[in-house]
Protein backbone atom coordinates (compact mmCIF):
# COMPACT_ATOMS: atom_id res chain seq x y z
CA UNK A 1 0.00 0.00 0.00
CA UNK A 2 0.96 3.36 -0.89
CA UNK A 3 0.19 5.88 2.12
CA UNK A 4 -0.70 9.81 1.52
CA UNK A 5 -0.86 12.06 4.58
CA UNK A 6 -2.38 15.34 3.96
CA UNK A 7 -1.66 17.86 7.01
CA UNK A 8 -2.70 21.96 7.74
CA UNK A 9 -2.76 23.49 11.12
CA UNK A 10 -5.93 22.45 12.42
CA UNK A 11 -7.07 19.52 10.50
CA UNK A 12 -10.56 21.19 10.48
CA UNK A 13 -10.60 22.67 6.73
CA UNK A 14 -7.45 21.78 4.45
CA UNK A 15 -5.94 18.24 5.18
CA UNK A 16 -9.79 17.01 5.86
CA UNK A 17 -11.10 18.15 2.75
CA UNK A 18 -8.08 17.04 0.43
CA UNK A 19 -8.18 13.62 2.42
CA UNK A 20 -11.81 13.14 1.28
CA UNK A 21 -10.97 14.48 -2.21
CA UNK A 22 -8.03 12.32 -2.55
CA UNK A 23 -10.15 9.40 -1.25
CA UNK A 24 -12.80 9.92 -4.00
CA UNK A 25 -10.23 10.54 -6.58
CA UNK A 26 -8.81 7.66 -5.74
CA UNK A 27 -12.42 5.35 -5.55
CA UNK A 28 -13.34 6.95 -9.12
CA UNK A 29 -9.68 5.29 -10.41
CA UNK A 30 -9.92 2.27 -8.93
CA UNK A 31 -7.06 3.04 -6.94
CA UNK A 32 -8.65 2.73 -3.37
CA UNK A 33 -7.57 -0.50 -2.96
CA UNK A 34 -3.62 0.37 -3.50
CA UNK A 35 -3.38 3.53 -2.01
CA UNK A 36 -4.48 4.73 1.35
CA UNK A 37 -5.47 8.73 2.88
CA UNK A 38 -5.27 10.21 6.32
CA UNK A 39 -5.44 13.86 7.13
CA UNK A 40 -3.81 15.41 10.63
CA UNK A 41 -2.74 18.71 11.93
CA UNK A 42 0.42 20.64 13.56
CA UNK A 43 -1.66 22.33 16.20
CA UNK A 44 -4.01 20.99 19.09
CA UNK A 45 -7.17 22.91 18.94
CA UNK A 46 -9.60 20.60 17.37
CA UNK A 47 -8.46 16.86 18.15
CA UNK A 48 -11.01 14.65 17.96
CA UNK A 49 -13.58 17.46 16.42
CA UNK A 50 -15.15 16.76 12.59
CA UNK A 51 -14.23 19.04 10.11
CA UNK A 52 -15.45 22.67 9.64
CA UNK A 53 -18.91 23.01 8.84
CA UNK A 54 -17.52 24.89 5.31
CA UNK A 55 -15.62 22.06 4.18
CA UNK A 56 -18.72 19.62 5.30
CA UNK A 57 -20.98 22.06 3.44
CA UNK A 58 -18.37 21.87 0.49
CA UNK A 59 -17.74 18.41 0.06
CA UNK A 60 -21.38 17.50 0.62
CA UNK A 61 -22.61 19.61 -2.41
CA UNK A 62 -19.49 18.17 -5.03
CA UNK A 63 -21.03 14.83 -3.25
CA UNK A 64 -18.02 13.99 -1.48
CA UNK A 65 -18.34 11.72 1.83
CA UNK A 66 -16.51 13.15 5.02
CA UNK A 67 -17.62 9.79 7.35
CA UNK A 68 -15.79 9.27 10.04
CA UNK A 69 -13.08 11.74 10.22
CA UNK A 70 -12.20 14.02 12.97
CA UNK A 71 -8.69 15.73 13.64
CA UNK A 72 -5.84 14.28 15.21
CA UNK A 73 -2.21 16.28 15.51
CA UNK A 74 0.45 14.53 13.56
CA UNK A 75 3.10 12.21 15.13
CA UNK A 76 6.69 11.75 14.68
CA UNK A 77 5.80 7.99 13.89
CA UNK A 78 3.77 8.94 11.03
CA UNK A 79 7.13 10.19 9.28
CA UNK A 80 7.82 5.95 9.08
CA UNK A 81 4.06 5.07 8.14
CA UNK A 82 3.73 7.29 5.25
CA UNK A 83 5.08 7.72 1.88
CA UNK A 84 3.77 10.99 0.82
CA UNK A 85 3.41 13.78 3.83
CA UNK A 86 1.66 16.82 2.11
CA UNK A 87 1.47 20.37 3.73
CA UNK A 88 -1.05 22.98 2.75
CA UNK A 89 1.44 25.90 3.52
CA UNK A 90 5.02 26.88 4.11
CA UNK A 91 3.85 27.17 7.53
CA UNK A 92 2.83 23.49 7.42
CA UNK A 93 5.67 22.33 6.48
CA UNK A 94 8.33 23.98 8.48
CA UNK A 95 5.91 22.40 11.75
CA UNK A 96 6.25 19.14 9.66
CA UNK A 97 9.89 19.32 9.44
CA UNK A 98 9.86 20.24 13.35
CA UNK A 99 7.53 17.59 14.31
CA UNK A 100 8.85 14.49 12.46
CA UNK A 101 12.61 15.24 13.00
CA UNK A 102 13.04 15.24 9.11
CA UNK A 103 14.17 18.40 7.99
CA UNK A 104 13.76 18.75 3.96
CA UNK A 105 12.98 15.23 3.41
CA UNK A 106 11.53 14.51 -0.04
CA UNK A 107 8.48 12.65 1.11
CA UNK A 108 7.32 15.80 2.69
CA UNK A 109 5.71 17.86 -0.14
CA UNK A 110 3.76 21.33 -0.32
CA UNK A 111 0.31 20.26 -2.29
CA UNK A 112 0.72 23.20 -4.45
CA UNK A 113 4.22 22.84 -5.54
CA UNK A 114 2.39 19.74 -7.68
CA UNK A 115 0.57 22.57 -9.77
CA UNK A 116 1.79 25.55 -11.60
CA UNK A 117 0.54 27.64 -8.67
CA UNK A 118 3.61 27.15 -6.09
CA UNK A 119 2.00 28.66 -3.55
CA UNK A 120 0.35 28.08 -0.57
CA UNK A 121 -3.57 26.68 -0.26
CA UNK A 122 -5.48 29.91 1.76
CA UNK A 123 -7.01 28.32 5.21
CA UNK A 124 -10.81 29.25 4.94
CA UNK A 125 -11.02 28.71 8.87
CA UNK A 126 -9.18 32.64 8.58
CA UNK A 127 -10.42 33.81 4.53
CA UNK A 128 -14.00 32.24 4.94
CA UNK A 129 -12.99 31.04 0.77
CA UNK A 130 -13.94 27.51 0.98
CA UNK A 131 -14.47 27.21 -2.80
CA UNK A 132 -11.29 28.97 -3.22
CA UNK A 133 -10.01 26.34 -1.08
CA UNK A 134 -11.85 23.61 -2.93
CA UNK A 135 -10.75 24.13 -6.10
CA UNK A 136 -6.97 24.43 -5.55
CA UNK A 137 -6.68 20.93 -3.05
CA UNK A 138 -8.35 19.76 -6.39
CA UNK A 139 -5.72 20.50 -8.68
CA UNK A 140 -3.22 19.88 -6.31
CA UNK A 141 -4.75 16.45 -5.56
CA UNK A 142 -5.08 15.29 -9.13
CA UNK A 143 -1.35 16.40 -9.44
CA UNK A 144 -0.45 14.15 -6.36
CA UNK A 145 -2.34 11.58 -7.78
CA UNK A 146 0.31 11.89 -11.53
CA UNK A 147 3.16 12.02 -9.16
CA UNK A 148 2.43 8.73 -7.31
CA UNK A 149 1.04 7.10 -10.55
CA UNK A 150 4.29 8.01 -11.98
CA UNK A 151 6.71 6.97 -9.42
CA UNK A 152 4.88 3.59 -8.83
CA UNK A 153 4.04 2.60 -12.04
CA UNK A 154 0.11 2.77 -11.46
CA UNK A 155 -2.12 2.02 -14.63
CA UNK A 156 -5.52 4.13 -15.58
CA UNK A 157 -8.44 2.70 -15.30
């Protein structure tokens, strides 16, 4: 299995809602069964809470399931678990860095960087943009999903 982490600071708009976009990206190619999605954050404020009621609101009308997910704050361990770490911001990733023990490690990506934007994804907890939001973790998670087809040799369905 090939594992994707998305993370953001809260794990209440940004890493949630590219998790379940990844997720049905990947159940649309068939790829659900070879690859596997978690989301978590840097900070502490909403463990255990379900994601912002604009990125439920969001997902649910692009019909895109959010069951069962609430935050959790990333772990060093998850440095060993996954193959793909993916940040939302420079912020994100400097915590990442911090966190893990892994300083500039290559598995540890900003979702952006994927695209032709290379820049960071906005946090609608702070710009209240959730479709801005929406529509850049889904070009940077269709880019992910090239990358890791191309490294591993994944066919299209």
């Amino acid at each position: 299995m090939i594992n994707v982490l998305f993370v953001c600071l809260g794990n209440i708009c940004r890493s949630p809602m590219a998790e379940a976009l990844f997720r049905d990206l990947l159940k649309k190619e068939n790829l659900d069964d070879k690859v596997t999605v978690d989301s978590a954050a840097t900070g502490l404020w909403h463990i255990g809470e379900p994601p912002h009621e604009g990125t439920l609101a969001i997902l649910e009308k692009n019909n895109i399931s959010s069951a069962g997910m609430a935050g959790r704050q990333l772990k060093k361990e998850d440095f060993e678990q996954f193959e793909y770490i993916v940040g939302m911001d420079n912020s994100n990733i400097m915590n990442i860095y911090e966190m893990t023990g892994q300083p500039n490690h290559p598995k540890i990506l900003r979702l952006l960087d994927l695209t032709d934007h290379k820049k960071d994804v906005p946090d609608p907890y702070f710009t209240g943009d959730f479709q801005e939001t929406y529509d850049l973790v889904t070009e940077g998670c269709h880019a992910l999903l090239e990358k890791i087809r191309s490294e591993h040799n994944l066919t299209y369905s």
